[in-house]
Each structure stands twice: as structure tokens, then as C-alpha cells.
Protein backbone atom coordinates (compact mmCIF):
# COMPACT_ATOMS: atom_id res chain seq x y z
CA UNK A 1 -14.34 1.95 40.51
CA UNK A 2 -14.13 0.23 37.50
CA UNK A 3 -13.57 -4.00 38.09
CA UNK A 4 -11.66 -5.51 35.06
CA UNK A 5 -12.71 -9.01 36.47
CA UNK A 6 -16.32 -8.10 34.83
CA UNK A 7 -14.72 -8.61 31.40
CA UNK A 8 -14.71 -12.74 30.88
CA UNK A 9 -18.09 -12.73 30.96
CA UNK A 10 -18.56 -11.01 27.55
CA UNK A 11 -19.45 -12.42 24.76
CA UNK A 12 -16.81 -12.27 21.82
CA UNK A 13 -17.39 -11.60 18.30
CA UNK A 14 -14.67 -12.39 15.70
CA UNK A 15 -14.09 -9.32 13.76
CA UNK A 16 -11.03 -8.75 11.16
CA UNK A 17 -8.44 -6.08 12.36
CA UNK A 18 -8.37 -2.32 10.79
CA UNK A 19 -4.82 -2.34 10.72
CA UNK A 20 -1.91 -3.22 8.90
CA UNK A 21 -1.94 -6.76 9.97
CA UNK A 22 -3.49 -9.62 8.89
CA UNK A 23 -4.10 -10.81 12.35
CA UNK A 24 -7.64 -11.21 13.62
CA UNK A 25 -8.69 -9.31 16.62
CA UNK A 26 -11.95 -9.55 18.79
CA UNK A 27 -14.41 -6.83 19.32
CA UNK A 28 -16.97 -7.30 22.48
CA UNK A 29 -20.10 -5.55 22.65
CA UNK A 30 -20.15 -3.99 26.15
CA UNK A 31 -23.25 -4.63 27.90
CA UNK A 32 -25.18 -2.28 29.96
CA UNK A 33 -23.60 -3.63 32.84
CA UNK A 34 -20.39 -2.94 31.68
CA UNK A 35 -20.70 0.18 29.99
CA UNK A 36 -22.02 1.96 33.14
CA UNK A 37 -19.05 1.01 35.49
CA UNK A 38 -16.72 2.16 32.62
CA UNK A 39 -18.82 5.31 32.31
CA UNK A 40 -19.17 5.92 35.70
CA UNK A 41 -15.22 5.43 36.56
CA UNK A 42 -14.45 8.08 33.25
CA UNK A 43 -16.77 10.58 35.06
CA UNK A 44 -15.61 10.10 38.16
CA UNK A 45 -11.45 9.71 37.14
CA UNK A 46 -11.83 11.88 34.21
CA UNK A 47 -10.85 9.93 30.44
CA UNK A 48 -7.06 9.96 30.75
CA UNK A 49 -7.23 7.53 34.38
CA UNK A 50 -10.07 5.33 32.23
CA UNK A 51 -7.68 5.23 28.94
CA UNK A 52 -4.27 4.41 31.37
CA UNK A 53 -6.47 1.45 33.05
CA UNK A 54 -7.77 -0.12 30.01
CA UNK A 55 -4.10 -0.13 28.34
CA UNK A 56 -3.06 -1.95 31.67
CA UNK A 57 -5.37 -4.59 30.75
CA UNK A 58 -4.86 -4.74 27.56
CA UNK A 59 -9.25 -3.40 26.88
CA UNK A 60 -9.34 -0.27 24.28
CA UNK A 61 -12.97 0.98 24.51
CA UNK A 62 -14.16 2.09 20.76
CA UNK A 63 -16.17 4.95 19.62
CA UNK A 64 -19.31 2.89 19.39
CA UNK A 65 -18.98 1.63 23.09
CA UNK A 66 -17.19 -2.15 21.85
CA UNK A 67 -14.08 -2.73 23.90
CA UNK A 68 -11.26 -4.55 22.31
CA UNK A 69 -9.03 -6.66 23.51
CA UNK A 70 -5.46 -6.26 22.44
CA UNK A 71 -3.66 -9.11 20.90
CA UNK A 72 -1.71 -11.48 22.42
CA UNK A 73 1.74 -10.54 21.99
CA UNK A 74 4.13 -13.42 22.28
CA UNK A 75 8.01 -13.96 21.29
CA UNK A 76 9.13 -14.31 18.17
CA UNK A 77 10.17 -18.03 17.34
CA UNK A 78 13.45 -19.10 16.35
CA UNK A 79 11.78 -20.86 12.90
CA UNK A 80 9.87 -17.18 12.27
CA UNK A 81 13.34 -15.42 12.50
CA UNK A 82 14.81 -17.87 10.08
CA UNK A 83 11.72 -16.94 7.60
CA UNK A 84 12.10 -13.09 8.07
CA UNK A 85 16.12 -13.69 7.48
CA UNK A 86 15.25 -15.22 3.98
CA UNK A 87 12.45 -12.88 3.39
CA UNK A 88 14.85 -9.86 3.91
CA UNK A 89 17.58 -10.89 1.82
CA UNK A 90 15.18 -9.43 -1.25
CA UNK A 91 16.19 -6.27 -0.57
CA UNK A 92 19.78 -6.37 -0.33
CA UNK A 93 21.51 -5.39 -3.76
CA UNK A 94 24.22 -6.86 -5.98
CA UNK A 95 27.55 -6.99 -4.33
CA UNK A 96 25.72 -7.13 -0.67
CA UNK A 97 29.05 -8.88 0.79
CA UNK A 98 31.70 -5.88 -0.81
CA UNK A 99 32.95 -9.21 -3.12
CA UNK A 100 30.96 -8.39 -6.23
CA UNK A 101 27.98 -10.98 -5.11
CA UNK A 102 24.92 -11.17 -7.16
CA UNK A 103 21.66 -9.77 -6.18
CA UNK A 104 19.30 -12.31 -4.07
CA UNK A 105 17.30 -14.44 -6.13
CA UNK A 106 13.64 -13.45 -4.68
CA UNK A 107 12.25 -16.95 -5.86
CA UNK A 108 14.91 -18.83 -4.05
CA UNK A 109 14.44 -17.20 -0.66
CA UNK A 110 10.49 -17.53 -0.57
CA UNK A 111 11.43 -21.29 -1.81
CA UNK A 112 13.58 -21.08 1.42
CA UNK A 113 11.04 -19.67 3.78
CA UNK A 114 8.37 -21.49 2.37
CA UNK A 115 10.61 -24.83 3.13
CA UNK A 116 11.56 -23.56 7.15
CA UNK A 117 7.78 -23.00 7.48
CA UNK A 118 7.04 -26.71 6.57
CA UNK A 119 9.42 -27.98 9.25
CA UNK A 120 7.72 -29.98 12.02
CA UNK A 121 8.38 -28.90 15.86
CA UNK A 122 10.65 -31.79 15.80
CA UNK A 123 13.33 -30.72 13.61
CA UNK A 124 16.02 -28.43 14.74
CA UNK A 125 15.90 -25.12 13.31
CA UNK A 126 18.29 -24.40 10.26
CA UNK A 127 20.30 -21.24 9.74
CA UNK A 128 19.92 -19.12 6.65
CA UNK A 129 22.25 -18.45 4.30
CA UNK A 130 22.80 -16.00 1.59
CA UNK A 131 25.02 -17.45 -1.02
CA UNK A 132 27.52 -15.27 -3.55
CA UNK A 133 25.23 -16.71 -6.33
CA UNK A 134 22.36 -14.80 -4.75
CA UNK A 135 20.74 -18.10 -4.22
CA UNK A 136 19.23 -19.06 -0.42
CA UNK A 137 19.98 -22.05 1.56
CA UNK A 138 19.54 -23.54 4.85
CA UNK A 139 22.30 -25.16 6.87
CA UNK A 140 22.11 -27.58 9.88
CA UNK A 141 24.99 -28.34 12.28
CA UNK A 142 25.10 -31.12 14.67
CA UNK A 143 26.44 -31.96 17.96
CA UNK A 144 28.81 -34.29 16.63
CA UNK A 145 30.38 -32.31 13.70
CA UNK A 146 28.11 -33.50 11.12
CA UNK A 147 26.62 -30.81 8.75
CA UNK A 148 23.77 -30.75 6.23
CA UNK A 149 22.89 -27.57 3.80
CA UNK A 150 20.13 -27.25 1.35
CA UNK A 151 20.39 -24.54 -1.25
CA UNK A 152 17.61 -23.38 -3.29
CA UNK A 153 17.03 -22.61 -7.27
CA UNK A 154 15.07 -20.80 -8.60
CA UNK A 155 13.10 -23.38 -10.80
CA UNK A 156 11.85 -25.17 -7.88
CA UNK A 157 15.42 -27.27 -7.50
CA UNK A 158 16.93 -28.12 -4.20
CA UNK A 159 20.46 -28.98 -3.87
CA UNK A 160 21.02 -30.89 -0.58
CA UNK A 161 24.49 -31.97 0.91
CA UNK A 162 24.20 -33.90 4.17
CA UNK A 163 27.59 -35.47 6.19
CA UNK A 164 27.27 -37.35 8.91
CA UNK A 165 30.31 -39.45 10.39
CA UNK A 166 31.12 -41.36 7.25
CA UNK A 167 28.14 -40.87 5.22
CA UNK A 168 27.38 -38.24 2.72
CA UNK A 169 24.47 -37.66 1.09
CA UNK A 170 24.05 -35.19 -2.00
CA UNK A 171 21.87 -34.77 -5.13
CA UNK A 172 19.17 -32.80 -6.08
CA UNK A 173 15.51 -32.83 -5.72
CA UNK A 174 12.40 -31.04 -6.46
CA UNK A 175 10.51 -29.00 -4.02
CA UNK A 176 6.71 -27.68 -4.66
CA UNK A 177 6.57 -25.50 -2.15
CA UNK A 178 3.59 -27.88 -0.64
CA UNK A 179 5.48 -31.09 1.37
CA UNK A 180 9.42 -31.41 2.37
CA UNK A 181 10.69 -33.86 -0.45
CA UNK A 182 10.55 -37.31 1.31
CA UNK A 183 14.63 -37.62 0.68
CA UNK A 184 15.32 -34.88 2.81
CA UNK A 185 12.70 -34.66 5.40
CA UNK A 186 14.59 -37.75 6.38
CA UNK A 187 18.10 -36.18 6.28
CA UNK A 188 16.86 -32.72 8.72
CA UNK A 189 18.35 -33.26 12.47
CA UNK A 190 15.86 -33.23 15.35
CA UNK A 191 15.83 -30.45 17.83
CA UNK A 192 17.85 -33.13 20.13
CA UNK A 193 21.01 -33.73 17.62
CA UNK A 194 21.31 -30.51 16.46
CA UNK A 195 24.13 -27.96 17.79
């Protein structure tokens, strides 16, 4: 019978994916070794049994006699839903909230994603936020009722507005898509005082 234990002993080589992703996947040459168990098991079990074992463990055995390993698949993470939020608003049309809104300005959201994807693992994770303007912006709430929003233009403008306690902070700033402007990285919550 066919032993998937035999598998970490094969050598991987990087190869780019034939699908719609952009992920990389890895193809392993099979070595004699291998490829008679595997053959042996499909002659004795017949190819659906082989096929139903090898999507157990996650090996797909190609044409050419390289298995491939399936990708990890892992959870999606809370900043990554944030980016797909701003990503989709795109599509939505004028008057998306019945209240005659404007139609989502594509260069703010990417400016938007492009921001949540420079946050560090430290800071909390914002929501997103679609305003009437069809501008995008990212709001942070924290445990004690303070509140911080950033809302982006679509010339590469940020307007921030940050409360906390007594203190407000607002203005404007410039964001090239490259580092958080020093002004605000300061501002963002941590994963601790966020709500």
C-alpha cells in the first residue's frame, strides 16, 4: 500500500502555479522509489482509491509523474478582509447607499488598502468605510471611547481626525503609498487599546 510518510524526503523544486493565482506552488519530481509504490497501489486499488488518497494528503500526481503538493490553505486575516472591503467598494455604483451617494473613488480605496497593508502586527486593525463622497477611509475605536478616522483623496491626501480623552488631533497629510506618514503612524491604536 502506498506510505505517504515516503514524501518528506523529496526534493522540492520551486515552480510558478498554472492557475489563476499568483501564488507559487511546488512541483517534486517523484523518484523511482516513489513512483513504483504509487504505481503499484493504482494497479492494485484501481485510479479513483489512488486519486481519493492523494487529495487526503493534500499530493496531486501530474501527467509527467511530478506530484504536487497543494497549498497551504490558512484563514483569512482580519487586515486582508479590511483590504478586500476597500478593494470591493470599486464596483459598487453611484447611489450605493439608496441616498444619492457618489460612485467610489477607485484611487482612494487602493490608497486605503495600500495604507491597511502597511500597518505593523502591532496596530489594531481599522474598519473600512465607504463615505457618501465616494471617498474611502479607515476608522479606529478604542476601549475607552476614543476614536480616530483617516479618509483618503484621491491626489494622494489623507485627512486624519484622532480624539482621545481631551485631545484631538486633525489635519491633513500626504501619503505615497510607500511608508505610513510619521504623524499618523503615531496616532494608530495598538492591537491592546483598540475596541
Amino acid at each position: 500500500m502506498y506510505n505517504s510518510t515516503a514524501l518528506p524526503s523529496i526534493k522540492a523544486l520551486p515552480v510558478l502555479a498554472a492557475c489563476c493565482f499568483s501564488a507559487p506552488a511546488f512541483a517534486y519530481e517523484a523518484p523511482s522509489t516513489l513512483r513504483q509504490p504509487v504505481e503499484m497501489f493504482q494497479s492494485s486499488q484501481g485510479t479513483a482509491a489512488l486519486a481519493a488518497n492523494m487529495r487526503k494528503t493534500g499530493v496531486f500526481m501530474l501527467p509527467d509523474g511530478h506530484l504536487r503538493m497543494a497549498s497551504p490553505v490558512r484563514d483569512t486575516t482580519d487586515q486582508e478582509r479590511v483590504i478586500a472591503q476597500l478593494r470591493a467598494y470599486v464596483s459598487l455604483q453611484a447611489n450605493w447607499d439608496g441616498e444619492g451617494a457618489e460612485a467610489p473613488n477607485s484611487e482612494s480605496a487602493h490608497a486605503a488598502a495600500d495604507f491597511a497593508c502597511l500597518l505593523s502586527a502591532s496596530a489594531a486593525i481599522p474598519e473600512s468605510m465607504l463615505h457618501a463622497s465616494g471617498r474611502s477611509a479607515l476608522a479606529w475605536s478604542w476601549k475607552d471611547g476614543s476614536y480616530g478616522e483617516l479618509e483618503f483623496y484621491p491626489d494622494g491626501k489623507v485627512a486624519y481626525y484622532f480624539t482621545n480623552n481631551q485631545d484631538k488631533h486633525k489635519g491633513f497629510v500626504y501619503f505615497d503609498r510607500v511608508e505610513i506618514p510619521r504623524s499618523i503612524k503615531a496616532l494608530i491604536p495598538t492591537v491592546d487599546d483598540a475596541v
